[in-house]
Protein backbone atom coordinates (compact mmCIF):
# COMPACT_ATOMS: atom_id res chain seq x y z
CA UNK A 1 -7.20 -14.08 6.43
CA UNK A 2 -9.99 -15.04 4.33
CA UNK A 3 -12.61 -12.05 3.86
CA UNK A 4 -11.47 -8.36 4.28
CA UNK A 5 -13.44 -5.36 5.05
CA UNK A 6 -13.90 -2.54 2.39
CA UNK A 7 -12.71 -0.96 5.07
CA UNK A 8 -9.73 -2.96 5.42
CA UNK A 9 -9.37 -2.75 1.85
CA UNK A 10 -9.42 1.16 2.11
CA UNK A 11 -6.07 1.47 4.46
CA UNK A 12 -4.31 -0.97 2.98
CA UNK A 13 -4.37 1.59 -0.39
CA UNK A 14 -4.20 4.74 1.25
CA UNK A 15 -1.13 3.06 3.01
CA UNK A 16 0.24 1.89 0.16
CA UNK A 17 0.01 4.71 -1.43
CA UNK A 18 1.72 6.49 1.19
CA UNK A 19 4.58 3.85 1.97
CA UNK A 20 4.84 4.28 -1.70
CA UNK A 21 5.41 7.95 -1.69
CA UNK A 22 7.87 7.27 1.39
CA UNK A 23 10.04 4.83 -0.49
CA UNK A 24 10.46 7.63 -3.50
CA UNK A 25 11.99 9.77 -1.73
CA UNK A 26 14.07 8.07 1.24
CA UNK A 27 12.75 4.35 1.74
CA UNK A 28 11.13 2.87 4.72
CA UNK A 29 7.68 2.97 3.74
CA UNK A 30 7.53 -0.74 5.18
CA UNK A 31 7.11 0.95 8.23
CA UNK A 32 3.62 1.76 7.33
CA UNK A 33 2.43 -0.97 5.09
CA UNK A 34 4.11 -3.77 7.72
CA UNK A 35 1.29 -2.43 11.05
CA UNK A 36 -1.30 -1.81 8.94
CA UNK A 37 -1.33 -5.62 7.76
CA UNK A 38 -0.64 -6.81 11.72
CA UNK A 39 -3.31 -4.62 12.58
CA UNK A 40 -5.80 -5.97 10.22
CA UNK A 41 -5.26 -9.21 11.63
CA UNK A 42 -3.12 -11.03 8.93
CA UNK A 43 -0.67 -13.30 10.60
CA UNK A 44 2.90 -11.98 11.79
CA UNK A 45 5.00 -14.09 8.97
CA UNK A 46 1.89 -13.41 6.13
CA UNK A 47 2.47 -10.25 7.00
CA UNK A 48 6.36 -10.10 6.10
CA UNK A 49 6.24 -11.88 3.16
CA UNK A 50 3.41 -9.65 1.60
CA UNK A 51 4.96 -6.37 2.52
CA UNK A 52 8.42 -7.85 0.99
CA UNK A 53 6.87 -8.48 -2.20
CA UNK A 54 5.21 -5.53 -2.41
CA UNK A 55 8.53 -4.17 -2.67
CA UNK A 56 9.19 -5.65 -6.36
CA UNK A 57 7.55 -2.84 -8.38
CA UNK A 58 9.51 -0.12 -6.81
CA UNK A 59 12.30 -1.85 -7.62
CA UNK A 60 11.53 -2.76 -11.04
CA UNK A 61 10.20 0.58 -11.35
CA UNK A 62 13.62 2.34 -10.58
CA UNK A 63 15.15 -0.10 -13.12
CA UNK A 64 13.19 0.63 -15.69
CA UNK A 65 13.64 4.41 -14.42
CA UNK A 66 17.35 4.80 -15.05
CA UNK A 67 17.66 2.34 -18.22
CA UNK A 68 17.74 5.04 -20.91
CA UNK A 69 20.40 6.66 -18.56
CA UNK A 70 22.97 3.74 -18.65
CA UNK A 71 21.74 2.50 -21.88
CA UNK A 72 22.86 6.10 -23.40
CA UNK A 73 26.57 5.47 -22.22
CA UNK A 74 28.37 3.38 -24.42
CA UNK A 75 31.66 3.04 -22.62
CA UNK A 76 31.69 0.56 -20.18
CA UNK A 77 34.05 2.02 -17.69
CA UNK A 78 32.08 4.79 -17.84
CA UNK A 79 29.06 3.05 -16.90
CA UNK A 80 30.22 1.02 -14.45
CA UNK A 81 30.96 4.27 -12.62
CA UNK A 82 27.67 5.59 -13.12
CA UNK A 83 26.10 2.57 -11.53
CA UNK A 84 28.59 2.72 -9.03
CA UNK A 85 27.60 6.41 -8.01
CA UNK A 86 24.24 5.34 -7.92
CA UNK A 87 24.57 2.76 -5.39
CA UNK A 88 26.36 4.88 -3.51
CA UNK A 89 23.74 7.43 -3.98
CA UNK A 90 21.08 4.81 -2.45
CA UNK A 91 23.60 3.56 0.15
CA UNK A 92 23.73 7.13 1.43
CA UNK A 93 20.08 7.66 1.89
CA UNK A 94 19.63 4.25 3.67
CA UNK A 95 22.23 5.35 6.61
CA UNK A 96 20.18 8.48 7.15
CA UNK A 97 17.57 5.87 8.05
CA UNK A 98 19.67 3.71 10.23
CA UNK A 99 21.16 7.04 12.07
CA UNK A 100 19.13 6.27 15.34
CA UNK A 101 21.23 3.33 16.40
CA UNK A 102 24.51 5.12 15.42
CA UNK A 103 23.19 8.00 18.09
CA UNK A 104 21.34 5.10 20.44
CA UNK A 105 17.89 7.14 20.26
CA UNK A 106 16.94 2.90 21.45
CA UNK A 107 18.60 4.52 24.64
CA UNK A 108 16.05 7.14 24.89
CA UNK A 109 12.76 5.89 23.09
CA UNK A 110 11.96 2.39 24.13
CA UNK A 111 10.75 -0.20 20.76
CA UNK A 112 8.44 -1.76 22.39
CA UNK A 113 6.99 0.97 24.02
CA UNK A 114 6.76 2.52 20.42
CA UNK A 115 5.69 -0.90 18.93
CA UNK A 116 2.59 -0.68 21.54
CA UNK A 117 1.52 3.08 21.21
CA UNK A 118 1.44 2.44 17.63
CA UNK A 119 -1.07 -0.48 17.61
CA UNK A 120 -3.37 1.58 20.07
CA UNK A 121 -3.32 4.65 17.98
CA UNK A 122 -4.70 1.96 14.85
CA UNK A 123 -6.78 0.55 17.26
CA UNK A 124 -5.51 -3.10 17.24
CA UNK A 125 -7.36 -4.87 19.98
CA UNK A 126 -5.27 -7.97 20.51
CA UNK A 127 -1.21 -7.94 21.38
CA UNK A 128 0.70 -9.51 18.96
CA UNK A 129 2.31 -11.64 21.39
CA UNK A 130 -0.37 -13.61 21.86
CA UNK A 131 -0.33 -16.56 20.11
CA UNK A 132 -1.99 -19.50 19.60
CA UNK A 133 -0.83 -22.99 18.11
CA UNK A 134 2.80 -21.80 18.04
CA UNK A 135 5.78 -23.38 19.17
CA UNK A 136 8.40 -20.74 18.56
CA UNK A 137 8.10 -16.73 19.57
CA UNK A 138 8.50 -14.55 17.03
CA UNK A 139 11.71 -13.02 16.15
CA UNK A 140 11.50 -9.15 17.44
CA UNK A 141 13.70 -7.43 14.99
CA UNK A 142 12.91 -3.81 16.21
């Protein structure tokens, strides 16, 4: 994608800023940012890789967040625990987002069916199926 609409420009912040606010409090914010780059037209893999490194600051950002928590403990048994309950802590939220195929709601709402509404709603006027130039489908991980 070489030139970008303000705009373009515009949703990409105001999703950002909203995946953003998603991943603080349960994750899955990629579920914004991820469509709104498809639907502005940047390429299916582009796409990935720019919504997985925009990823890195909320990480480093929850580093940096509980540092003066584990640097205060001076035992390390103590803060090996500590680190261990917050992994836990974070493994806990990420099943409540994988809860719909533990209670098949794939069953009942179809993906693609989802996946097409979605890109309608944003106003998307090309599938992203079609292709041109490429000698492999995409990998559909819905």
């Amino acid at each position: 994608m070489d030139n970008l609409s303000a705009g373009g420009i515009i949703l990409l912040a105001v999703s950002a800023l909203l995946a953003g606010g998603i991943n603080a409090v349960a994750g899955g914010g990629s579920l914004i940012t991820f469509p709104t780059l498809l639907a502005l037209g940047f390429p299916p893999i582009t796409a990935n890789v720019t919504n997985t490194v925009g990823l890195v600051p909320g990480y480093l950002g929850g580093i940096a967040g509980y540092r003066k928590e584990l640097e205060a403990i001076t035992d390390d048994a103590e803060r090996a625990a500590l680190e261990a309950k917050l992994i836990a802590s974070a493994y806990e939220r990420g099943n409540a987002l994988n809860m719909a195929s533990h209670v098949e709601i794939d069953d009942v709402i179809d993906p693609a069916e989802t996946r097409a509404r979605i890109l309608s709603i944003i106003g998307r006027g090309t599938s992203w199926r079609q292709r041109t130039g490429k000698k492999r489908p995409m990998v559909d991980t819905w």
